[in-house]
C-alpha atoms as a PDB file:
ATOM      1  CA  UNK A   1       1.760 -25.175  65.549  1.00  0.00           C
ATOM      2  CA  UNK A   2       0.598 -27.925  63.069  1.00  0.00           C
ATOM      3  CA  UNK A   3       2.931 -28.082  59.858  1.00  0.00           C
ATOM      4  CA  UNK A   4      -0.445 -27.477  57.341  1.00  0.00           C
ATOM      5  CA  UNK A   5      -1.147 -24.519  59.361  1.00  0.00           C
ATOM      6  CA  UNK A   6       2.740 -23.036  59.272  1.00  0.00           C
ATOM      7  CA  UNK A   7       2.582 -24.108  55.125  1.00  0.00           C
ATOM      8  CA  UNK A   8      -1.082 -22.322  55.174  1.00  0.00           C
ATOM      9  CA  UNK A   9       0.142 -18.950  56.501  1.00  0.00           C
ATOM     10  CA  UNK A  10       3.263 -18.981  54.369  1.00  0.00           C
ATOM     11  CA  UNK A  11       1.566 -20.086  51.019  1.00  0.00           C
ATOM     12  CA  UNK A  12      -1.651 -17.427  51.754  1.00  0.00           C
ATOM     13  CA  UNK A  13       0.454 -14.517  52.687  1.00  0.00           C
ATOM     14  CA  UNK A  14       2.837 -14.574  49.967  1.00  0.00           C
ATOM     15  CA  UNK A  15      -0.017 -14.973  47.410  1.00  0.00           C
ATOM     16  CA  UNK A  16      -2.098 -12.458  48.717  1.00  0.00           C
ATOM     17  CA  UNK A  17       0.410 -10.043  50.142  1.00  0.00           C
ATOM     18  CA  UNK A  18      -0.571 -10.484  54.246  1.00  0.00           C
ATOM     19  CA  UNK A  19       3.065  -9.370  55.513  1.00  0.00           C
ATOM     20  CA  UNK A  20       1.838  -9.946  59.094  1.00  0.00           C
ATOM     21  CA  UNK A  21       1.324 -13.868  58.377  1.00  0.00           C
ATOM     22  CA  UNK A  22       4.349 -14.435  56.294  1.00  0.00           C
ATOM     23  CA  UNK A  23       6.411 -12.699  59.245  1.00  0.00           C
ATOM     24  CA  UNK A  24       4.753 -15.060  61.463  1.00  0.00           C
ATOM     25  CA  UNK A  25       5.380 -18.166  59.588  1.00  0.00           C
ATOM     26  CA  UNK A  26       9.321 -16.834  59.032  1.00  0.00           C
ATOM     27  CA  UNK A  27       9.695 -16.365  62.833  1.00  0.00           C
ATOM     28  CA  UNK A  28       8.166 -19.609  63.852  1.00  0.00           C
ATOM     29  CA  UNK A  29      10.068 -21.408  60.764  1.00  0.00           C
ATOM     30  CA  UNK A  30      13.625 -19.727  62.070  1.00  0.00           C
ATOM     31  CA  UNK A  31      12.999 -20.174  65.681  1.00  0.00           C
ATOM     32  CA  UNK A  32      13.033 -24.129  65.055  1.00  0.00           C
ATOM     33  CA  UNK A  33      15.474 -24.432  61.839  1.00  0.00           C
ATOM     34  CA  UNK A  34      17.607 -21.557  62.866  1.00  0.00           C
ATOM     35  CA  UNK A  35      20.715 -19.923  60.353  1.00  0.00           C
ATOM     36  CA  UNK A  36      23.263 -18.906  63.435  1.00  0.00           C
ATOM     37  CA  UNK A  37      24.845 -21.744  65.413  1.00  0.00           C
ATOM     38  CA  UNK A  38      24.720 -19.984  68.163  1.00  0.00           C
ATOM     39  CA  UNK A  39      20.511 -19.936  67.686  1.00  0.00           C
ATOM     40  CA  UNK A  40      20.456 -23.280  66.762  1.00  0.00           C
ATOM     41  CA  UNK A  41      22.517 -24.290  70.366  1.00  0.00           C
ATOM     42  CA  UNK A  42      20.231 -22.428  72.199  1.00  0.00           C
ATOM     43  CA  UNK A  43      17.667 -24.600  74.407  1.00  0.00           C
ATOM     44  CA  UNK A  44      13.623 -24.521  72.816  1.00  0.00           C
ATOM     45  CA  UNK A  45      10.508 -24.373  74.746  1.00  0.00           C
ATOM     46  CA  UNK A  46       7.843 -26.667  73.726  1.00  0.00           C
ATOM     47  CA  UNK A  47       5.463 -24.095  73.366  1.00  0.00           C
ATOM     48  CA  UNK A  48       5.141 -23.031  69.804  1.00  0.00           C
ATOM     49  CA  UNK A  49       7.039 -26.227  68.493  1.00  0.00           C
ATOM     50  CA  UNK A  50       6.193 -27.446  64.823  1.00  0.00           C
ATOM     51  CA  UNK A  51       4.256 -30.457  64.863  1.00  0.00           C
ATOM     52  CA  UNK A  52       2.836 -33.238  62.263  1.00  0.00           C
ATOM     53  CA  UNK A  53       0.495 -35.875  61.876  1.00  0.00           C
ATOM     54  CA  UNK A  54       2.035 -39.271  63.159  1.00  0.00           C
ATOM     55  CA  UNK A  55       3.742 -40.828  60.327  1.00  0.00           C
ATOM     56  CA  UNK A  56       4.857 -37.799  58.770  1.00  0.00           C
ATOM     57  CA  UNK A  57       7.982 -36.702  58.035  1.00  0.00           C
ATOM     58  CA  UNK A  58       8.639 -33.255  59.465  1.00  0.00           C
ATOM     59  CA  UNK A  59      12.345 -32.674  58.042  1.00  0.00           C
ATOM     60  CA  UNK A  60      10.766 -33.601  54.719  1.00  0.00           C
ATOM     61  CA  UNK A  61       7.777 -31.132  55.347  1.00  0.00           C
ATOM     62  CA  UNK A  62      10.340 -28.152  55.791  1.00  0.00           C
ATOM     63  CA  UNK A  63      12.388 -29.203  53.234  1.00  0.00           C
ATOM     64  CA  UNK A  64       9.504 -28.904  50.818  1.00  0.00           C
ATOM     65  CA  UNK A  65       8.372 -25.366  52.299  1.00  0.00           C
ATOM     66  CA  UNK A  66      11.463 -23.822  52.395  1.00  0.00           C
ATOM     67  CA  UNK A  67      12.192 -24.879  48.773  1.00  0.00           C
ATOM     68  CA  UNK A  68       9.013 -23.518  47.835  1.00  0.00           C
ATOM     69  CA  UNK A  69       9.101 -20.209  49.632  1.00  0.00           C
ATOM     70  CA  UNK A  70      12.657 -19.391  49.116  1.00  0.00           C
ATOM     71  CA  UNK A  71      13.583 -20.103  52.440  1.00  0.00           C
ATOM     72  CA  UNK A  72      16.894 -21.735  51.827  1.00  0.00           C
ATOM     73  CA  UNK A  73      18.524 -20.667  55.586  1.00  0.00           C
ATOM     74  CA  UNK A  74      16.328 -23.283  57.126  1.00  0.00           C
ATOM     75  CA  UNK A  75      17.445 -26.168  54.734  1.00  0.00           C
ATOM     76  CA  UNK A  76      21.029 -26.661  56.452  1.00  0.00           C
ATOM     77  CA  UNK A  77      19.847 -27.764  59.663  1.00  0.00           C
ATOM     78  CA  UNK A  78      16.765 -29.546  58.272  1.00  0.00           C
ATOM     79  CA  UNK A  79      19.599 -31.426  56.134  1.00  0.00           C
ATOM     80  CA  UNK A  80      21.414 -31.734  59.398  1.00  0.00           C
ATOM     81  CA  UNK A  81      18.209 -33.478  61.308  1.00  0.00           C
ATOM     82  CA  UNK A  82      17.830 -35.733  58.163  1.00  0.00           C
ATOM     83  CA  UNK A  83      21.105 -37.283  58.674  1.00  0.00           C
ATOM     84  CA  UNK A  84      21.048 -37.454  62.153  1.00  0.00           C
ATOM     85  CA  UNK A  85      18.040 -39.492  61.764  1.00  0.00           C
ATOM     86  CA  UNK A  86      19.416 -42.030  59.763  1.00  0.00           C
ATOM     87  CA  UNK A  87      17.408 -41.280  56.352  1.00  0.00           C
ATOM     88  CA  UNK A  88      20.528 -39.583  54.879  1.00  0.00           C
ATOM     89  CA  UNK A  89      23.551 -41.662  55.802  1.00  0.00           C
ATOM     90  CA  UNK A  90      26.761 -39.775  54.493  1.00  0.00           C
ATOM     91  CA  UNK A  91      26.998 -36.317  52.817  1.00  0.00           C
ATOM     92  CA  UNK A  92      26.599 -37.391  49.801  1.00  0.00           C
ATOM     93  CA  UNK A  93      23.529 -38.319  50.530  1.00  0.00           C
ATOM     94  CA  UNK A  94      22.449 -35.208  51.599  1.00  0.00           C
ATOM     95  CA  UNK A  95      23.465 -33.749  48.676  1.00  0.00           C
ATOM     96  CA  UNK A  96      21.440 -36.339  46.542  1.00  0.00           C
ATOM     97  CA  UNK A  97      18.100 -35.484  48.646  1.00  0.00           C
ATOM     98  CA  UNK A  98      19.385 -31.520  48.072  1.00  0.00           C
ATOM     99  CA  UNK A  99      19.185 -32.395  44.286  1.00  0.00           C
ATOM    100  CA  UNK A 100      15.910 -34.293  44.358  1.00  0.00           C
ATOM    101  CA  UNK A 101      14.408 -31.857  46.512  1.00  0.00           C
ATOM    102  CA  UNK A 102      15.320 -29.034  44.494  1.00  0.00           C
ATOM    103  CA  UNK A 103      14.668 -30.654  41.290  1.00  0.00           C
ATOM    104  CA  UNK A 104      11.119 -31.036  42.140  1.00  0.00           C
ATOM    105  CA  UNK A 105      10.899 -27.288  42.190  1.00  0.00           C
ATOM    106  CA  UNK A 106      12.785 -26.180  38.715  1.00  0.00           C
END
């Protein structure tokens, strides 16, 4: 599923109270930035995998989503990806983008 299409049923279903696409987006959203380590250890199909444009940055994406939509269980192992990517470097770091992320929405 394309990340403007995951943001699209989130964003829509909150606003106009459509349970049945907010559930969706939630299950797809957990299934690939899972709370439970023992979720997050568990091996992933490809089928119904999150995917972006080339060029974008997906961790980012999430980051911004969950932040909006109150989703704060995904942002741990979004934060996680970042830094084993190499944008975030240390754990400070993280906590920095944390801030600026969250900042953006207060």
């Amino acid at each position: 599923m394309h990340i403007q299409v995951l943001t699209g049923m989130l964003r829509l279903g909150h606003k106009y109270e459509i349970q049945h696409l907010v559930d969706e987006g939630l299950q797809r959203l957990h299934y690939e930035y899972p709370s439970a380590l023992k979720e997050f250890d568990a091996p992933k199909t490809s089928q119904g995998r999150i995917v972006i444009n080339k060029g974008d940055k997906l961790t980012t994406l999430i980051a911004n989503l969950g932040t909006a939509m109150n989703v704060q269980t995904v942002l741990p192992v979004v934060y996680f990806h970042q830094s084993c990517r190499g944008i975030v470097s240390s754990p400070l770091d993280a906590l920095y983008f944390a801030s600026v992320l969250i900042s953006n929405y207060f």
